[in-house]
PDB file of N, CA and C in Angstrom:
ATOM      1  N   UNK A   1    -138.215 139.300 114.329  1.00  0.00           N
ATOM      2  CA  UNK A   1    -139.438 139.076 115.084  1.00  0.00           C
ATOM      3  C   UNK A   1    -139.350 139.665 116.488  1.00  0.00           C
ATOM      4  N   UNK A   2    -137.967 139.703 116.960  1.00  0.00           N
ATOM      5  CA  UNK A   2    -138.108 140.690 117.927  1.00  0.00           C
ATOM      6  C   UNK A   2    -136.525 139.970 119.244  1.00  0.00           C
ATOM      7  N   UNK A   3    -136.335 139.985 120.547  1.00  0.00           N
ATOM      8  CA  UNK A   3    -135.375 139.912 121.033  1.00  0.00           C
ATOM      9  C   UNK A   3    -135.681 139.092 122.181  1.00  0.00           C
ATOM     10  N   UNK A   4    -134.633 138.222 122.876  1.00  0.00           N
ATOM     11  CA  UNK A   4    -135.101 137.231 124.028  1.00  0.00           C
ATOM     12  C   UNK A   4    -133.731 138.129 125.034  1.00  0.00           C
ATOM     13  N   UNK A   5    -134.514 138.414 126.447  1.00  0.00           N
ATOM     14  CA  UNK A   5    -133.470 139.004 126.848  1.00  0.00           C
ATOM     15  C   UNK A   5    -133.192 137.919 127.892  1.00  0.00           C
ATOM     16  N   UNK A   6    -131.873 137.568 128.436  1.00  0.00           N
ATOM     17  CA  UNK A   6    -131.311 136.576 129.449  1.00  0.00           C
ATOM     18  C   UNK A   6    -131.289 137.653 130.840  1.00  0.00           C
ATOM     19  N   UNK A   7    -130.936 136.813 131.969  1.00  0.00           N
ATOM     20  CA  UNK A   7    -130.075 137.445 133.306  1.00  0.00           C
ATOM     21  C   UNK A   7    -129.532 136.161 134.244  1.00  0.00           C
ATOM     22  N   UNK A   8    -128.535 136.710 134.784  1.00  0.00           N
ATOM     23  CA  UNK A   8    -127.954 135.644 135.659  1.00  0.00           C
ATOM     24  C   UNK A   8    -127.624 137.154 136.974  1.00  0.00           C
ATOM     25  N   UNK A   9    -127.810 136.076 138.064  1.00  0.00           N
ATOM     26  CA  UNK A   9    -127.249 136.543 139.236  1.00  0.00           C
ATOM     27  C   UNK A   9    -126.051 136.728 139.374  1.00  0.00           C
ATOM     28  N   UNK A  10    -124.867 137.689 140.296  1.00  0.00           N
ATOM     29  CA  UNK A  10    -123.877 137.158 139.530  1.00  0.00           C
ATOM     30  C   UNK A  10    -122.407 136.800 139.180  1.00  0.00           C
ATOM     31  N   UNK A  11    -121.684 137.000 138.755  1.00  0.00           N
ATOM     32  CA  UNK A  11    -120.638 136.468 137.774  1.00  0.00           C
ATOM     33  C   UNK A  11    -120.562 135.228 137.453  1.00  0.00           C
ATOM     34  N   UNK A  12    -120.726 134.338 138.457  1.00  0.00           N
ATOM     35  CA  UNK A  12    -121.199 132.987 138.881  1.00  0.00           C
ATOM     36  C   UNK A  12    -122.181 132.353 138.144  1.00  0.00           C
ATOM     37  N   UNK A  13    -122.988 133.239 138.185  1.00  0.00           N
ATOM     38  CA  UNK A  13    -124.455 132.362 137.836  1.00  0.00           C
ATOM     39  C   UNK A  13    -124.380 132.038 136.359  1.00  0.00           C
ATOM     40  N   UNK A  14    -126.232 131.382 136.155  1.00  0.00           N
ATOM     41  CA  UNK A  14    -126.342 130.705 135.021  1.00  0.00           C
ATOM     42  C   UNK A  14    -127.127 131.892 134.028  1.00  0.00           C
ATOM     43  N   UNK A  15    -126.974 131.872 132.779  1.00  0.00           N
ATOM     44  CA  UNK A  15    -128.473 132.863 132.505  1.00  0.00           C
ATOM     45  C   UNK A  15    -129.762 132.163 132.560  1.00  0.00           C
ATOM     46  N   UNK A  16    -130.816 132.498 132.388  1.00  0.00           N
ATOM     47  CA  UNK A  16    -132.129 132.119 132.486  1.00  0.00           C
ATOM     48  C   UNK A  16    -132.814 133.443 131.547  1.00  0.00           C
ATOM     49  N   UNK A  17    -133.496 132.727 130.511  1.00  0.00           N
ATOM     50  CA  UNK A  17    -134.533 133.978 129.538  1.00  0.00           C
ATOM     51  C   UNK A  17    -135.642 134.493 130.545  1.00  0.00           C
ATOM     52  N   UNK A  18    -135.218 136.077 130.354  1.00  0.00           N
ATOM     53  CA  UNK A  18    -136.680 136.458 131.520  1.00  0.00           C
ATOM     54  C   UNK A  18    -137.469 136.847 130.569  1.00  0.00           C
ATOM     55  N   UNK A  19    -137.710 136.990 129.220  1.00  0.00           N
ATOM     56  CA  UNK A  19    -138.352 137.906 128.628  1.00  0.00           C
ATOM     57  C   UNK A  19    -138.064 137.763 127.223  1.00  0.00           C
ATOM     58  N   UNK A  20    -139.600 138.148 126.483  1.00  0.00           N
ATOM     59  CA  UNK A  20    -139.375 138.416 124.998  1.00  0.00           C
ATOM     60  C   UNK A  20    -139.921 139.540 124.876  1.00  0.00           C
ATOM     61  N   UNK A  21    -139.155 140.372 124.134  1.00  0.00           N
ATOM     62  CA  UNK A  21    -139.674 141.792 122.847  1.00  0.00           C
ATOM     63  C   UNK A  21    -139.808 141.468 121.864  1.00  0.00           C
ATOM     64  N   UNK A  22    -140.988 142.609 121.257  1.00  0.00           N
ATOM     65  CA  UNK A  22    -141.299 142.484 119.911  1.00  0.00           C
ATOM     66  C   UNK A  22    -140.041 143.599 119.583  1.00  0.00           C
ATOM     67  N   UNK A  23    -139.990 143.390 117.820  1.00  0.00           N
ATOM     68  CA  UNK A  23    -138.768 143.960 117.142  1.00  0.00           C
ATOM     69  C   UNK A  23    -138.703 145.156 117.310  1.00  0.00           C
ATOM     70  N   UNK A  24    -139.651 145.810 117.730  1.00  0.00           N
ATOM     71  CA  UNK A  24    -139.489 147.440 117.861  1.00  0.00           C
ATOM     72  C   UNK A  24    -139.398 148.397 119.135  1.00  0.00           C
ATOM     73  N   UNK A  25    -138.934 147.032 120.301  1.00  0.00           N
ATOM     74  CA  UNK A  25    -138.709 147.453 122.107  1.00  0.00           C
ATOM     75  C   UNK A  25    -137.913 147.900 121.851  1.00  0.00           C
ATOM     76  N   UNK A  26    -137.853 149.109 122.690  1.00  0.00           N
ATOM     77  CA  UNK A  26    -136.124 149.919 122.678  1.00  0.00           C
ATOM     78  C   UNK A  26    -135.858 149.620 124.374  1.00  0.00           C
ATOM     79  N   UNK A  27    -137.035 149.306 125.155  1.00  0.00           N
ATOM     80  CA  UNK A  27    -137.016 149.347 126.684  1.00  0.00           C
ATOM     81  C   UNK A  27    -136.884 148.103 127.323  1.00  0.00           C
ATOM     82  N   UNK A  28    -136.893 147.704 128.589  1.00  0.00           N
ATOM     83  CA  UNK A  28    -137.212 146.772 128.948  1.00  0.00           C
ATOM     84  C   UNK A  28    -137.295 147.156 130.594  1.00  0.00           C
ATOM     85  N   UNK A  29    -138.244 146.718 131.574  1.00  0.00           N
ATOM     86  CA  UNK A  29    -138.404 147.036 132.658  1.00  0.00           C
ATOM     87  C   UNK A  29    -138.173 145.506 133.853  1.00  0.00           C
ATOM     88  N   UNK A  30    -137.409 145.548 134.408  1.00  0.00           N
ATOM     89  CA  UNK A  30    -137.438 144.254 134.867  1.00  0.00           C
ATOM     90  C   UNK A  30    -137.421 144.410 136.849  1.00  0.00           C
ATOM     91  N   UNK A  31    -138.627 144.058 137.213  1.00  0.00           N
ATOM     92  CA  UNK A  31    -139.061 144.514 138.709  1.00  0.00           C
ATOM     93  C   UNK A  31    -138.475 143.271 139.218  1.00  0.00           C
ATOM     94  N   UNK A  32    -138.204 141.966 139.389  1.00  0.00           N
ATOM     95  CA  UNK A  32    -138.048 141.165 140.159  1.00  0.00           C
ATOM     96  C   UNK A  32    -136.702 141.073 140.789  1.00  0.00           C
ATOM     97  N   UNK A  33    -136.375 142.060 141.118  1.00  0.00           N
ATOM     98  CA  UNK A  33    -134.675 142.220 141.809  1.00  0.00           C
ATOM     99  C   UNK A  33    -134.639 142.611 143.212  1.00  0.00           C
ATOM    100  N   UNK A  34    -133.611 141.896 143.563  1.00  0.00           N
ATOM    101  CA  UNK A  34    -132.983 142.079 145.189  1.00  0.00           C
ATOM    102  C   UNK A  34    -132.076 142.806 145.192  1.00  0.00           C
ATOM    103  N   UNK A  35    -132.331 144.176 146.210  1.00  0.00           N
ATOM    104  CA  UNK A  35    -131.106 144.730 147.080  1.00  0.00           C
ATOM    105  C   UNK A  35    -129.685 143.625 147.441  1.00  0.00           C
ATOM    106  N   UNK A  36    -128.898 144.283 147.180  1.00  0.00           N
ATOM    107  CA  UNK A  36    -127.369 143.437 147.111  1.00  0.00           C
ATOM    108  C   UNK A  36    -127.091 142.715 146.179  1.00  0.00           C
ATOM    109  N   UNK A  37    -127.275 142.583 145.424  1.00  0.00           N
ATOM    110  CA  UNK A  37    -127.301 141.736 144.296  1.00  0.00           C
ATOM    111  C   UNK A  37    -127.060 142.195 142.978  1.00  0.00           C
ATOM    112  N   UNK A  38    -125.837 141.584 142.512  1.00  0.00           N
ATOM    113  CA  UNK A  38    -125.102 142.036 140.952  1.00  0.00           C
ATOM    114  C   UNK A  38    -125.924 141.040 139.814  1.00  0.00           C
ATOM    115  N   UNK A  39    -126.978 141.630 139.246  1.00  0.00           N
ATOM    116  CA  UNK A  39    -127.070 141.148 138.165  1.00  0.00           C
ATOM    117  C   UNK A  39    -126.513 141.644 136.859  1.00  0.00           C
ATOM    118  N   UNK A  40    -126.833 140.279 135.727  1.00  0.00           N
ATOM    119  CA  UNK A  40    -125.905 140.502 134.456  1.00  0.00           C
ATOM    120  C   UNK A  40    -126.606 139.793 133.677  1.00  0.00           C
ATOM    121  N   UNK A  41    -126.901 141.113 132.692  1.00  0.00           N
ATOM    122  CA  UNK A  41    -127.720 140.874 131.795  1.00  0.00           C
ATOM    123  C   UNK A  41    -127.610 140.948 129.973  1.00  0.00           C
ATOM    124  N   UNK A  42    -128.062 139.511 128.790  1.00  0.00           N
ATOM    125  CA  UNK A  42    -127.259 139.957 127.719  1.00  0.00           C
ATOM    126  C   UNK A  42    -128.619 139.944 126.881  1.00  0.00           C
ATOM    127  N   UNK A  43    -128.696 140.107 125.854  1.00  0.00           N
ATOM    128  CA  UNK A  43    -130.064 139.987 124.584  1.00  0.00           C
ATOM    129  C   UNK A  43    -129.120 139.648 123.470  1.00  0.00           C
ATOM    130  N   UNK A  44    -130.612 138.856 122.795  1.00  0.00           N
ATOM    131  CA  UNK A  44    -129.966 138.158 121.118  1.00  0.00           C
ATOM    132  C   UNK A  44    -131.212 138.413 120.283  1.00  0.00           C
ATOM    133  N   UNK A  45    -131.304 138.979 118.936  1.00  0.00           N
ATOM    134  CA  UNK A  45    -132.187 138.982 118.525  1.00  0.00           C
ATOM    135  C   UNK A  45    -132.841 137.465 117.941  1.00  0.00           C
ATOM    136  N   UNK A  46    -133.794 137.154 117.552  1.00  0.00           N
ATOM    137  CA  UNK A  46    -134.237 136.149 116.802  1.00  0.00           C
ATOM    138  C   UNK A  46    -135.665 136.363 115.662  1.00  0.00           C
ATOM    139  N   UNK A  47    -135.507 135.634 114.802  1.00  0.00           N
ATOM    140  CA  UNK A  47    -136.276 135.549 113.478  1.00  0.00           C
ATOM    141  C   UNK A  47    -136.306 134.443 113.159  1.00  0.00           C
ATOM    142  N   UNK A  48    -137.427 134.161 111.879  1.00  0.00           N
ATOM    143  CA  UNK A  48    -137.808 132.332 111.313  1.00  0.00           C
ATOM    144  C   UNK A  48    -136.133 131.680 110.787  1.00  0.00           C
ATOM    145  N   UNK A  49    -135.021 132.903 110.577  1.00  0.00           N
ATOM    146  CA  UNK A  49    -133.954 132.146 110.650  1.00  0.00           C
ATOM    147  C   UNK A  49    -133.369 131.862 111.086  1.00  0.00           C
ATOM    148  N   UNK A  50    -133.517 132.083 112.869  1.00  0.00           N
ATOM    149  CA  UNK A  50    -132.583 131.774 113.766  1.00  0.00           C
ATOM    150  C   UNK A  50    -132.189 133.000 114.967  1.00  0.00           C
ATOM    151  N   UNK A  51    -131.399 132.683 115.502  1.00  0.00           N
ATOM    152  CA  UNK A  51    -130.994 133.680 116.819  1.00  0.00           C
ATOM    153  C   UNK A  51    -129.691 134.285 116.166  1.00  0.00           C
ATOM    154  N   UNK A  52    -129.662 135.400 116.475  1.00  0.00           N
ATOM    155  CA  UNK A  52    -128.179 136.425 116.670  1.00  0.00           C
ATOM    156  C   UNK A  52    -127.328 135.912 117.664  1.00  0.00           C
ATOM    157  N   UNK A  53    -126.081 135.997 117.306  1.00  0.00           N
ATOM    158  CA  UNK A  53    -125.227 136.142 118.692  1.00  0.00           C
ATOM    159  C   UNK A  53    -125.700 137.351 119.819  1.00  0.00           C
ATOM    160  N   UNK A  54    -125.157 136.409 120.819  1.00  0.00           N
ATOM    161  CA  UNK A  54    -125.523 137.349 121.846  1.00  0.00           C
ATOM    162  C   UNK A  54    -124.870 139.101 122.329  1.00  0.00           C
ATOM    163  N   UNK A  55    -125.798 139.723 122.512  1.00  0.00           N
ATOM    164  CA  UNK A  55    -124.919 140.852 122.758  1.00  0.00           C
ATOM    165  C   UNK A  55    -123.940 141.342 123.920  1.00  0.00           C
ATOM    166  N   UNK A  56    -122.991 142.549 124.133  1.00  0.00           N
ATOM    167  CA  UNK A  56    -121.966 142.331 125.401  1.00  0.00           C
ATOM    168  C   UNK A  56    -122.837 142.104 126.718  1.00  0.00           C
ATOM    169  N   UNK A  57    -121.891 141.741 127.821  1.00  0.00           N
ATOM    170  CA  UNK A  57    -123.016 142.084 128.649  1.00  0.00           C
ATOM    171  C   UNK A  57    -122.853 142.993 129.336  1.00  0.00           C
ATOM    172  N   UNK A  58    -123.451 142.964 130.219  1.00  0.00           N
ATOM    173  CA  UNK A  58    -123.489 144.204 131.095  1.00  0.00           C
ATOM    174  C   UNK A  58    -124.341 144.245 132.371  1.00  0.00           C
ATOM    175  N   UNK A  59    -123.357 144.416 133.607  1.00  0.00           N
ATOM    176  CA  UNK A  59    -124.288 144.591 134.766  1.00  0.00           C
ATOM    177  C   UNK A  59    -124.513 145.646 135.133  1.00  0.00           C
ATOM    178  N   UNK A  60    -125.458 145.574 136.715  1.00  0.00           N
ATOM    179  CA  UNK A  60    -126.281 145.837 137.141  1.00  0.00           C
ATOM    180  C   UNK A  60    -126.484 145.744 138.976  1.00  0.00           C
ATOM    181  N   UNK A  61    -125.741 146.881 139.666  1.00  0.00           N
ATOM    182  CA  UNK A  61    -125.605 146.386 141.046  1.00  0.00           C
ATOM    183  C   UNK A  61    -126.690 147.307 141.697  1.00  0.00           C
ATOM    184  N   UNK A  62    -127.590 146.427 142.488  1.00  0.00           N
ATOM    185  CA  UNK A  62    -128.885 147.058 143.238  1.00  0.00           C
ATOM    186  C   UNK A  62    -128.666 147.282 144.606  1.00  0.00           C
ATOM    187  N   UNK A  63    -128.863 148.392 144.447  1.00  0.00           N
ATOM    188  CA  UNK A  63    -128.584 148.613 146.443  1.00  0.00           C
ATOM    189  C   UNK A  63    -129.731 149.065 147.021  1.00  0.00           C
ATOM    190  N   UNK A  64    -129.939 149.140 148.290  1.00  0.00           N
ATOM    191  CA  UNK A  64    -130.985 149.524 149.273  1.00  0.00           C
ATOM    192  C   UNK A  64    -131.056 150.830 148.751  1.00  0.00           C
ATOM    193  N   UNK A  65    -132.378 151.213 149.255  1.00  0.00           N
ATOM    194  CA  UNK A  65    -132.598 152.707 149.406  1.00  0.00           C
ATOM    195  C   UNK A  65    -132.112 153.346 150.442  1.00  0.00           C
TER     196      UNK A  65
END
């Protein structure tokens, strides 16, 4: 049915779901981020049978322009 993607601030932090895709997103665009700040982000797919394990993660360090 499609994918729930998480993010945590980070290494520290908690995740929090920012977002659902339908099954056929290859993208995802995510604007609400701060300069200095390491985010880390994972996705799991889900269907009427349940959720996938989660996938690796992987960050994300934002710097000033």
């Amino acid at each position: 049915m499609g994918f729930e993607i998480e993010r945590k601030e980070g290494s520290g932090g908690t995740y929090r779901q920012i977002a659902k895709v339908g099954e056929n997103a290859t993208t995802y665009t995510d604007t609400a981020l701060k300069a200095g700040v390491t985010y880390y982000y994972r996705i799991r797919a889900y269907n009427s049978a349940g959720h996938s394990s989660y996938s690796d993660e992987i960050c994300v360090e934002i710097t000033a322009d």
